[in-house]
N, C-alpha and C. Protein backbone atom coordinates (compact mmCIF):
# COMPACT_ATOMS: atom_id res chain seq x y z
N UNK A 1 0.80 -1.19 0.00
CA UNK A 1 0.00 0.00 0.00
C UNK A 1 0.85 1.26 0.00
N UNK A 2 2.00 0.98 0.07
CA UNK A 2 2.95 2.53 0.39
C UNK A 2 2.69 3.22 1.33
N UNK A 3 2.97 4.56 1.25
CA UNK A 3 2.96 5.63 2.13
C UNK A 3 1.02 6.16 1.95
N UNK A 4 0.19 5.48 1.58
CA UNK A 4 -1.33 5.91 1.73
C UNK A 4 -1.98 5.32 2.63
N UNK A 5 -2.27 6.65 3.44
CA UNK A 5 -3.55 6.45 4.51
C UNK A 5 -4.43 5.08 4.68
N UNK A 6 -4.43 4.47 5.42
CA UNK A 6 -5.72 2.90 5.23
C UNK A 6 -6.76 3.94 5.58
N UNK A 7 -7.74 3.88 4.55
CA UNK A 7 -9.20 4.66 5.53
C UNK A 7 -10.36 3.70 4.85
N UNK A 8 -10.81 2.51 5.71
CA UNK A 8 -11.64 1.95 5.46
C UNK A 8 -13.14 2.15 6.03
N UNK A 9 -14.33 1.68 4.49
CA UNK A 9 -15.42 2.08 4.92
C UNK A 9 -15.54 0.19 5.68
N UNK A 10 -16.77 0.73 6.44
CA UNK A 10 -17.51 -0.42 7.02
C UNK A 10 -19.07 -0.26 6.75
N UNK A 11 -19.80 -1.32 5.83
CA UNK A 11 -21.01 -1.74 6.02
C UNK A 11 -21.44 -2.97 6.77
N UNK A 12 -22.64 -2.35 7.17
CA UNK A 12 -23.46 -3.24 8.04
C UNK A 12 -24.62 -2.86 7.72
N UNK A 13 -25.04 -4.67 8.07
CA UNK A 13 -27.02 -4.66 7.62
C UNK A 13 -27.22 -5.46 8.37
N UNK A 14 -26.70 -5.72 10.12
CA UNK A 14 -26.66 -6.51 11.54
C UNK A 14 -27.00 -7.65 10.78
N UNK A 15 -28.01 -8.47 11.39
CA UNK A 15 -28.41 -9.64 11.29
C UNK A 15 -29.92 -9.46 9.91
N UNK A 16 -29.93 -8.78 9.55
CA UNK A 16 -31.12 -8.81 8.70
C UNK A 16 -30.45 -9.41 7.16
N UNK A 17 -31.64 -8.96 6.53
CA UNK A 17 -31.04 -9.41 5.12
C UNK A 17 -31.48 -8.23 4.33
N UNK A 18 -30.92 -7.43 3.53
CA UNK A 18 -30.45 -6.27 3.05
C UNK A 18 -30.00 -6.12 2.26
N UNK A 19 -30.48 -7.14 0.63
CA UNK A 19 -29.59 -7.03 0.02
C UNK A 19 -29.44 -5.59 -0.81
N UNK A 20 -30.32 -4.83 -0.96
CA UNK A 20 -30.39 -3.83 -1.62
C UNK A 20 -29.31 -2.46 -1.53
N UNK A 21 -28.75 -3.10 0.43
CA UNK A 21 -27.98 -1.63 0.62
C UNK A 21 -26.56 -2.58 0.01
N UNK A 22 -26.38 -3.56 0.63
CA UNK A 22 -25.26 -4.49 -0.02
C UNK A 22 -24.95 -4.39 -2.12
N UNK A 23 -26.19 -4.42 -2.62
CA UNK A 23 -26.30 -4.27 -4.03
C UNK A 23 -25.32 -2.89 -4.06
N UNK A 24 -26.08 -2.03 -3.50
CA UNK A 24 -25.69 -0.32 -3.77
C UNK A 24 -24.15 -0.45 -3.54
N UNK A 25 -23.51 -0.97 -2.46
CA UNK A 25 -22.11 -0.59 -2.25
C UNK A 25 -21.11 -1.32 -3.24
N UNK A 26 -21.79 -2.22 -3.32
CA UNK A 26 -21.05 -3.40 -4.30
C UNK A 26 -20.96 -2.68 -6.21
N UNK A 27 -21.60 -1.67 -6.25
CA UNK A 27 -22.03 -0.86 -7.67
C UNK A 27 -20.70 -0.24 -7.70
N UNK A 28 -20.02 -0.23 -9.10
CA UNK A 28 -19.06 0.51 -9.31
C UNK A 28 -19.13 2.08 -9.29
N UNK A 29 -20.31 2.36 -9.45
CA UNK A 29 -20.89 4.18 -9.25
C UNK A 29 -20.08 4.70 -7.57
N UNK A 30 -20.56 3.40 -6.08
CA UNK A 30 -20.76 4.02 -5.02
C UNK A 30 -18.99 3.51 -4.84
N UNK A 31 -18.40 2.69 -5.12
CA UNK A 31 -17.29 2.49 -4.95
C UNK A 31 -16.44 3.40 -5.83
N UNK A 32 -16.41 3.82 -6.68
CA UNK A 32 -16.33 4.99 -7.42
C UNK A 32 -16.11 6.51 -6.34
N UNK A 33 -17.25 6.82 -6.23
CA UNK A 33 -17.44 7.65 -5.47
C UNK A 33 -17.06 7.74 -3.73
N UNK A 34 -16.63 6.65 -2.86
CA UNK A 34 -15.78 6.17 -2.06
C UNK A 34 -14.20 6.49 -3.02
N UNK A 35 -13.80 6.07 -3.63
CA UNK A 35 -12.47 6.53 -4.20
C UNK A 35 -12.01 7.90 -4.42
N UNK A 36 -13.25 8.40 -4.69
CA UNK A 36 -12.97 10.08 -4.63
C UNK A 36 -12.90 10.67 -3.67
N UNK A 37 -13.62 9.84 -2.52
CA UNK A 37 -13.34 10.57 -1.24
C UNK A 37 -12.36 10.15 -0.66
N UNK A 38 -11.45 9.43 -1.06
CA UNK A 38 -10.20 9.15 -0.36
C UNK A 38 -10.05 7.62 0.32
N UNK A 39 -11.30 7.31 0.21
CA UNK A 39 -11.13 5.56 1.66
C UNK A 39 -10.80 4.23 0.25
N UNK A 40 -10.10 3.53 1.02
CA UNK A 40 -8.75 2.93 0.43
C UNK A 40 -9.52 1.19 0.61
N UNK A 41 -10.57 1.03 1.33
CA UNK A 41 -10.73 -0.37 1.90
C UNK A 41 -12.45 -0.28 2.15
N UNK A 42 -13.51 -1.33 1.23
CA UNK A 42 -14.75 -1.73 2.05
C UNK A 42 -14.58 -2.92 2.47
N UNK A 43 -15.53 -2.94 3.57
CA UNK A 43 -15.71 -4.49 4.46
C UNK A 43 -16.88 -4.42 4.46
N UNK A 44 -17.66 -5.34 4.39
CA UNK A 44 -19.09 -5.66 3.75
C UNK A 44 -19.81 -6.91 5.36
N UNK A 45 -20.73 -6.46 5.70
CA UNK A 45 -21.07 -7.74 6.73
C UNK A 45 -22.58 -7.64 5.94
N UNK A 46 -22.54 -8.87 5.37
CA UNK A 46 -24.01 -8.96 4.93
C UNK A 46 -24.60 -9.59 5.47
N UNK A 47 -24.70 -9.89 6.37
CA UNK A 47 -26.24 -10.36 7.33
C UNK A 47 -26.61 -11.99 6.78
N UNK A 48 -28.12 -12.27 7.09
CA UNK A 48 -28.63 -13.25 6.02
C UNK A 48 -28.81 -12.80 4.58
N UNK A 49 -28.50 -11.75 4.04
CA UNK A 49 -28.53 -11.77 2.32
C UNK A 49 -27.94 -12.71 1.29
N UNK A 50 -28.72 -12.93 0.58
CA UNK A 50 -28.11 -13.85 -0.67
C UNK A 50 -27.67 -13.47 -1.88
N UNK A 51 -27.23 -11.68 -1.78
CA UNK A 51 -26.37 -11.12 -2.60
C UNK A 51 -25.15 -11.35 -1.96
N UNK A 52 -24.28 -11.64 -3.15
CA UNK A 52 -22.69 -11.92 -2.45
C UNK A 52 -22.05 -10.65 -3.39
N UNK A 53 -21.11 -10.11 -3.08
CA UNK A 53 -20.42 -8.35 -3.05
C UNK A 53 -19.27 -9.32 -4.01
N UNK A 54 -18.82 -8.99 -4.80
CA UNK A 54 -17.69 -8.77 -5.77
C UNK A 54 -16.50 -8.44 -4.92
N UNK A 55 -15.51 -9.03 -5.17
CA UNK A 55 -13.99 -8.50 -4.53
C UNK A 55 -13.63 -7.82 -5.41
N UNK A 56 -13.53 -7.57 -7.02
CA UNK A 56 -13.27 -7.45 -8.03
C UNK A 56 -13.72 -5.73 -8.46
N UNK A 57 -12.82 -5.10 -8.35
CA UNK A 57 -13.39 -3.92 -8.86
C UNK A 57 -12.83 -3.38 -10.07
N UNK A 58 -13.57 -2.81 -10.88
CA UNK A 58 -12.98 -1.29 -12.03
C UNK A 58 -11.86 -1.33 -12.02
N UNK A 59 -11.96 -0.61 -11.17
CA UNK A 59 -10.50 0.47 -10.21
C UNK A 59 -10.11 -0.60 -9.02
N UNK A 60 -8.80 -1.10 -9.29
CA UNK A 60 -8.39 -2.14 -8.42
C UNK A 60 -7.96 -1.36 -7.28
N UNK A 61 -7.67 -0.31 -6.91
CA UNK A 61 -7.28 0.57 -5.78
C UNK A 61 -8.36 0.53 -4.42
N UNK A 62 -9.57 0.05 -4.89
CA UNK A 62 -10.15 0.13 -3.82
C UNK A 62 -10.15 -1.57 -3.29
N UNK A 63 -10.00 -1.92 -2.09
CA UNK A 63 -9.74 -3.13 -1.63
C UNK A 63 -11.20 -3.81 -0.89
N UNK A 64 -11.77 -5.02 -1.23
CA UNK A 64 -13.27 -5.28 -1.05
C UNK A 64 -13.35 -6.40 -0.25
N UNK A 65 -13.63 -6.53 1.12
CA UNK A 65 -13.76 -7.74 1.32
C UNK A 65 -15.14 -8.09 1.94
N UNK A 66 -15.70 -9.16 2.56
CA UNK A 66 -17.20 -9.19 3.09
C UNK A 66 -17.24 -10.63 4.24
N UNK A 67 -18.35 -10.42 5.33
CA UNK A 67 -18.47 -11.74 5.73
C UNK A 67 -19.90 -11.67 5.82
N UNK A 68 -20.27 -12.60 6.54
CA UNK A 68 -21.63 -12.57 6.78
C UNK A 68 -22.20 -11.97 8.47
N UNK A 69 -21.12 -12.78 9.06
CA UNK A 69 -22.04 -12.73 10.46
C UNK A 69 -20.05 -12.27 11.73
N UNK A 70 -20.65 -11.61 12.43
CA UNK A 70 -19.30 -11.73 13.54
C UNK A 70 -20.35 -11.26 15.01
N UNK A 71 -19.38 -12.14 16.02
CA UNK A 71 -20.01 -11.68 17.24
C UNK A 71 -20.26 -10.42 17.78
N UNK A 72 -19.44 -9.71 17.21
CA UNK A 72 -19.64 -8.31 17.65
C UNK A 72 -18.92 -7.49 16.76
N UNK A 73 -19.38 -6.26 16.27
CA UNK A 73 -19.02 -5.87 15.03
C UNK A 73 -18.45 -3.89 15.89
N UNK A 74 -18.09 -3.96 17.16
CA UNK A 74 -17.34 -2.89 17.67
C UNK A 74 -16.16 -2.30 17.13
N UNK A 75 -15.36 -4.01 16.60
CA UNK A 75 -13.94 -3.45 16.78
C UNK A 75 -13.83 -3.49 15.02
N UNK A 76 -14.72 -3.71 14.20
CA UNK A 76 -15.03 -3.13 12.67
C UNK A 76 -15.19 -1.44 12.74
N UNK A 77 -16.16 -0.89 13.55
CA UNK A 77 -16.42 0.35 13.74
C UNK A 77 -15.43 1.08 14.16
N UNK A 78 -15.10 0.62 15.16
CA UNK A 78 -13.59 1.26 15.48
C UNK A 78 -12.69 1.86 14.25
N UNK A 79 -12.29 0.86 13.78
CA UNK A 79 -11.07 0.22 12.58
C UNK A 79 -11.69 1.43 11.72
N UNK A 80 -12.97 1.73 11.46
CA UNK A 80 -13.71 2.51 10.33
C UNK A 80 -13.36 3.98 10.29
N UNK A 81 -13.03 4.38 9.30
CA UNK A 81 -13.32 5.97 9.11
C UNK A 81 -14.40 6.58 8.86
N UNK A 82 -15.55 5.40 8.11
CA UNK A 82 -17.01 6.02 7.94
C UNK A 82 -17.65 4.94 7.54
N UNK A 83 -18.49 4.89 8.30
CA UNK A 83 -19.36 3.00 8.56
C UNK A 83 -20.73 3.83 7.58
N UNK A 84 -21.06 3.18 7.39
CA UNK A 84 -22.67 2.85 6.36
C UNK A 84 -23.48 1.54 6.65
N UNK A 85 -24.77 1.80 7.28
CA UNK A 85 -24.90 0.90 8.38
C UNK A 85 -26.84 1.19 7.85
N UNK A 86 -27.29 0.39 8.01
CA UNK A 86 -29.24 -0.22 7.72
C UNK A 86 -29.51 0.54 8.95
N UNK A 87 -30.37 1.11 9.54
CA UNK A 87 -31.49 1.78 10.16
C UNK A 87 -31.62 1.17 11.71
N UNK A 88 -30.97 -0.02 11.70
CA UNK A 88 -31.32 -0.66 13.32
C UNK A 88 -30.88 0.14 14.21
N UNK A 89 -31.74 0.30 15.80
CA UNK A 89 -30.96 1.29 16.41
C UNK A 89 -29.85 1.15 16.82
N UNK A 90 -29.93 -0.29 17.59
CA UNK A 90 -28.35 -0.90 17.94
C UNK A 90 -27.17 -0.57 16.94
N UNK A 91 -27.33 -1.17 15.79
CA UNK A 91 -25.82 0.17 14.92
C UNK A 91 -25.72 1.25 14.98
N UNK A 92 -26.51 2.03 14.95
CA UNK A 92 -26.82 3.50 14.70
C UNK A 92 -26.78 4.01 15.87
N UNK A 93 -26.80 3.70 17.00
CA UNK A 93 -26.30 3.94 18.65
C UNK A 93 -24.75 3.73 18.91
N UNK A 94 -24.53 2.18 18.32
CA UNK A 94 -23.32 1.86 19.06
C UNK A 94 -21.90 2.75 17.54
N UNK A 95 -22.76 3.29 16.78
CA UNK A 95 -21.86 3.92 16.17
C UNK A 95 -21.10 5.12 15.92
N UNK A 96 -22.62 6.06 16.73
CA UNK A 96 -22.70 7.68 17.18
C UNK A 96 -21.97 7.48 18.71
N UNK A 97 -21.88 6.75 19.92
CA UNK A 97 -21.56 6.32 20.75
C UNK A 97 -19.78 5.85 20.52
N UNK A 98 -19.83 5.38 19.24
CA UNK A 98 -17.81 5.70 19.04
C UNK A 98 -17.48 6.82 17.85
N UNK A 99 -18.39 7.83 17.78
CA UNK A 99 -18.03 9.30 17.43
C UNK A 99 -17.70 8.67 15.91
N UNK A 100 -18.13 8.06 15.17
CA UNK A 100 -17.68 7.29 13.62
C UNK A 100 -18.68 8.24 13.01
N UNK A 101 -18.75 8.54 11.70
CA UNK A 101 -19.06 9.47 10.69
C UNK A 101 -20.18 8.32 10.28
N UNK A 102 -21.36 8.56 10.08
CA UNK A 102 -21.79 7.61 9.45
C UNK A 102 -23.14 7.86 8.68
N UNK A 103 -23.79 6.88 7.33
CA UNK A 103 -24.37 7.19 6.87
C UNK A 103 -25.40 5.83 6.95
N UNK A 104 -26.85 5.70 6.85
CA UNK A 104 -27.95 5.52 7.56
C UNK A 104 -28.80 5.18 6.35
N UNK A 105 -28.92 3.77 6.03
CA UNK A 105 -29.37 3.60 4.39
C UNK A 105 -30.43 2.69 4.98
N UNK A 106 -32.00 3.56 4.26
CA UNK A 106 -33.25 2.75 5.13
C UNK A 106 -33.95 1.79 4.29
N UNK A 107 -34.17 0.95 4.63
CA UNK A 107 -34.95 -0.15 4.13
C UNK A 107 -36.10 0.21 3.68
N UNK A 108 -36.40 0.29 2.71
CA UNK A 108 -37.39 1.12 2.26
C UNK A 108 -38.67 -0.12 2.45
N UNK A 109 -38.30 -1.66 2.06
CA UNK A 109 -39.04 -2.89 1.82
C UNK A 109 -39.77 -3.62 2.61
N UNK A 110 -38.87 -2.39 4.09
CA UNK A 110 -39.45 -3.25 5.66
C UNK A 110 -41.26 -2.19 5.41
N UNK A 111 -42.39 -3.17 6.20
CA UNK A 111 -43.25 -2.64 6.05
C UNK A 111 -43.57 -1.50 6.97
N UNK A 112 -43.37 -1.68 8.78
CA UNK A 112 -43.91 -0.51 9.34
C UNK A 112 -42.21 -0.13 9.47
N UNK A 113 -42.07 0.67 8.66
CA UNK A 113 -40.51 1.91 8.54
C UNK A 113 -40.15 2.69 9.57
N UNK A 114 -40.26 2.27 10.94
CA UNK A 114 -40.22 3.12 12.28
C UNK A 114 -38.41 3.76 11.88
N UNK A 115 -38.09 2.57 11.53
CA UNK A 115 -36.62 2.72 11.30
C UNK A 115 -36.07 4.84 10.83
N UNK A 116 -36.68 4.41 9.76
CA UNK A 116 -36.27 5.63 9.18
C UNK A 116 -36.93 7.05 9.98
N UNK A 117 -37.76 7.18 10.72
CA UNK A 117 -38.13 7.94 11.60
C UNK A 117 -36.71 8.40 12.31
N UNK A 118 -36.25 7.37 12.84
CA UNK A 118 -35.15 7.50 13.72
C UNK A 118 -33.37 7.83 13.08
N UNK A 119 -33.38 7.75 11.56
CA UNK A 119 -32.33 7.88 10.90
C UNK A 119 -32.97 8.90 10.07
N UNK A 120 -34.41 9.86 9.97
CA UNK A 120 -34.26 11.09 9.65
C UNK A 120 -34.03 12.50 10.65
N UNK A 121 -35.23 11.97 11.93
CA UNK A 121 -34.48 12.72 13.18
C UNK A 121 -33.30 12.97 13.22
N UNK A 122 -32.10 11.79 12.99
CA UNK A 122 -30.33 11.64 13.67
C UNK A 122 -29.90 12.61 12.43
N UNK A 123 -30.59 12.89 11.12
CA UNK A 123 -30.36 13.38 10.32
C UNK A 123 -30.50 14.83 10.33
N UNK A 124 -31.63 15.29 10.53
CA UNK A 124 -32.03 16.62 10.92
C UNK A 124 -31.23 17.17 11.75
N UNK A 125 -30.55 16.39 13.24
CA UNK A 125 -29.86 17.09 14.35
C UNK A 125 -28.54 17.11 13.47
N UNK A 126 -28.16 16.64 12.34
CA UNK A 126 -26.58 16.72 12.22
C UNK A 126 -25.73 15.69 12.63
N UNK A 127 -25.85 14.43 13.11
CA UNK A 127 -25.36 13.53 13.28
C UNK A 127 -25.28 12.56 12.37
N UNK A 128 -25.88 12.60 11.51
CA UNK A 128 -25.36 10.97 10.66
C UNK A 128 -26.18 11.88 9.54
N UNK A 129 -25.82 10.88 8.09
CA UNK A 129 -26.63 11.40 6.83
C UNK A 129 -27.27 9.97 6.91
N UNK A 130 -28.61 10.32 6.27
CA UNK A 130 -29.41 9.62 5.88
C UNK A 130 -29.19 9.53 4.26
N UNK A 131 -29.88 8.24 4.37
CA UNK A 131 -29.99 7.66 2.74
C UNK A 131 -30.71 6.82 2.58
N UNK A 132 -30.85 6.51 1.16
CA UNK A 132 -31.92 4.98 -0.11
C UNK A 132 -30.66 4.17 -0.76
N UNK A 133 -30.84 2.84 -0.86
CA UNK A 133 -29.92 2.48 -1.45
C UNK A 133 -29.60 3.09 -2.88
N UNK A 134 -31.39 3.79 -3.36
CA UNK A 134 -30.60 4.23 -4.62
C UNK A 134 -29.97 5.88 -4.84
N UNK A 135 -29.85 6.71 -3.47
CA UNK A 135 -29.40 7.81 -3.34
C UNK A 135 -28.09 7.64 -2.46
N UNK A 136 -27.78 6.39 -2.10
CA UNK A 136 -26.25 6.17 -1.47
C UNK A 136 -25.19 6.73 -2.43
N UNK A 137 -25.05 6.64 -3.59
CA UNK A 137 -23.71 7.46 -4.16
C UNK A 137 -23.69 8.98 -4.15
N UNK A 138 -24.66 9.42 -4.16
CA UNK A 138 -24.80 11.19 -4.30
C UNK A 138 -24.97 11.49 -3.00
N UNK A 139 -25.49 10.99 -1.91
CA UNK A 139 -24.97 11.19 -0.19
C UNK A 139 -23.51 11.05 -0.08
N UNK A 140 -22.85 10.28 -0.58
CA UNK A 140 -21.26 9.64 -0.24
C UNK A 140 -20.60 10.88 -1.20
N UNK A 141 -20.85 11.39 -2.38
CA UNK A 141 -20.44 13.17 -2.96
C UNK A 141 -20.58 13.86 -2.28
N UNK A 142 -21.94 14.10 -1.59
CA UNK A 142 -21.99 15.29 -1.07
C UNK A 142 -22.04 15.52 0.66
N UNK A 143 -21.25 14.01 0.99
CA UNK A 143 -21.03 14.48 2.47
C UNK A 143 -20.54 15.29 2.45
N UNK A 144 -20.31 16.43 3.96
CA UNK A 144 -19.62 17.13 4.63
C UNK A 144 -19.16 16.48 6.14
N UNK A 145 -18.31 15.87 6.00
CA UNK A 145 -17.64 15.12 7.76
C UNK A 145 -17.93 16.08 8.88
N UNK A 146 -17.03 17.17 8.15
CA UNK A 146 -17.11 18.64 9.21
C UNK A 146 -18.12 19.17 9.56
N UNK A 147 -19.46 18.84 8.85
CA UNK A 147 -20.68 19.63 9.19
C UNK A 147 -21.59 18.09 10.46
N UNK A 148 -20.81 17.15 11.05
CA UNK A 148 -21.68 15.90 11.71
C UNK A 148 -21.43 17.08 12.98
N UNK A 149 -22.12 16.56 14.24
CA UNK A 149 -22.74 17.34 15.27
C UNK A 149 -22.13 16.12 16.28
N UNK A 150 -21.14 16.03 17.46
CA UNK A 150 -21.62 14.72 18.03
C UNK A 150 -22.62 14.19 18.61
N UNK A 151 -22.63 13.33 19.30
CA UNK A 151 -24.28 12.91 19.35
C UNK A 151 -24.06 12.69 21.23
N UNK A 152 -24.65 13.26 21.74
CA UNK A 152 -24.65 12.91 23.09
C UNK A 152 -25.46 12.51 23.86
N UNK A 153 -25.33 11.02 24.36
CA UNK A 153 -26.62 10.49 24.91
C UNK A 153 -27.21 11.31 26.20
N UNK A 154 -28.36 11.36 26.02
CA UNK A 154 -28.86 12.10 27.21
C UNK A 154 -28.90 11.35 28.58
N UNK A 155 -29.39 11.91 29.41
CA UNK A 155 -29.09 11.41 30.83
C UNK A 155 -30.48 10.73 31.67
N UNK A 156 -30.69 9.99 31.32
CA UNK A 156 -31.36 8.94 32.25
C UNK A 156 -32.30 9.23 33.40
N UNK A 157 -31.17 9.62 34.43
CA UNK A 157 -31.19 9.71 35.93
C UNK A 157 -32.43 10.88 36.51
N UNK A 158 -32.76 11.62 36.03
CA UNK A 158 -33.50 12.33 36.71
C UNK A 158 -34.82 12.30 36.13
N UNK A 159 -35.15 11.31 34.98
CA UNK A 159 -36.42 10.47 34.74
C UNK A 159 -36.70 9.42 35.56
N UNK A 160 -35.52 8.48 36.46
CA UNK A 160 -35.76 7.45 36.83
C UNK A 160 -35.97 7.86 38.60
N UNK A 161 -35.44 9.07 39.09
CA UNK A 161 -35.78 9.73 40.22
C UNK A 161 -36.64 10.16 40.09
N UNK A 162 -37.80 10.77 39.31
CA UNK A 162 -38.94 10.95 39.28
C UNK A 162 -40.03 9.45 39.34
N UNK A 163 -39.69 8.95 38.42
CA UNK A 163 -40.74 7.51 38.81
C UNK A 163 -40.36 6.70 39.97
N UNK A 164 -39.31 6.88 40.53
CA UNK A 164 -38.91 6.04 41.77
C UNK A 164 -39.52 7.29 43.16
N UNK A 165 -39.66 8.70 43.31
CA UNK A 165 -40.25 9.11 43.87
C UNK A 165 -41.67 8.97 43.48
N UNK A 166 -42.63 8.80 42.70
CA UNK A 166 -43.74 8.45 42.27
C UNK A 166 -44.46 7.14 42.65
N UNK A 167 -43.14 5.97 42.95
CA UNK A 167 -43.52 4.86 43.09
C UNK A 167 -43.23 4.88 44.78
N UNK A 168 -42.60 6.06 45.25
CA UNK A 168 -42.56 5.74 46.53
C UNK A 168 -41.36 4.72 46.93
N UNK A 169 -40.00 4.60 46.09
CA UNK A 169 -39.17 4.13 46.36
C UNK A 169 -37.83 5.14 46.89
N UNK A 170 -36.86 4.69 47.55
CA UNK A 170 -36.46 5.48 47.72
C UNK A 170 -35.18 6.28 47.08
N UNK A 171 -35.21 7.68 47.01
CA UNK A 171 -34.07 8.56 46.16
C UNK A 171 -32.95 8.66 46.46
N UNK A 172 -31.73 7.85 46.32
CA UNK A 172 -30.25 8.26 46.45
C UNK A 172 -29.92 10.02 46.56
């Protein structure tokens, strides 16, 4: 690899099956457009899908690999410079939660779409971009990294001192 930066993307579609956001990354357009932005490496976790991702690209510069399933997909996010991740909250928490850049591609196929409620909100505040598998390459142009917001979980504790004084238990 020489003297160039590793800046690998990471997709995830958890445990579902997804092939549509998997289709999109696997397209020479969105890998394309990943090359222009500089990231050097995708890693693909496709879930139960029965699309399988190409190692094989165009442009051999970009490096492609995929699995299906891992116990815990933290230390992928970590490793990531900008994860692209399906609508579940658990990714989309545990990803704003390690400060990762990330973009939020909604299942359009699932029927009640609560999902995307919650990845246009994270969108609106400035924390993650939202996307369609078929608007994933023109989101990945026209990010701005510098314009994400971090995301700070709010605080718990003085909801749970209210219902524990309510219930008549007692307040630390």
């Amino acid at each position: 690899m020489g003297d160039r930066e590793r800046r690998m993307v990471f997709v995830t579609v958890g445990t579902t099956c997804f092939d549509a956001l998997v289709k999109a990354v696997d397209s020479e357009q969105v890998k394309e457009a990943l090359l222009q932005k500089g990231y050097t490496h995708l890693l693909i976790q496709m879930g139960r899908g029965t699309y399988v991702p190409s190692k094989f690209t165009e442009n051999s510069t970009l490096q492609v690999d995929y699995f299906t399933f891992s116990p815990s997909i933290a230390d992928y996010i970590r490793e990531a410079s900008l994860v692209i991740s399906h609508a579940g909250s658990g990714s989309i928490f545990e990803t704003l939660r390690l400060s990762k850049p990330l973009i939020v591609v909604v299942n359009e196929d699932l029927m009640d779409n609560h999902q995307s409620e919650l990845a246009e909100e994270l969108d609106e505040r400035k924390h993650l971009f939202c996307a369609r598998p078929q608007t994933l390459q023109e989101t990945i142009l026209a990010m701005d990294l510098t314009a994400l917001q971090p995301y700070v979980p709010g605080d718990a504790k003085p909801i749970v001192t209210l219902i524990n004084r309510y219930l008549g238990f007692p307040v630390d």
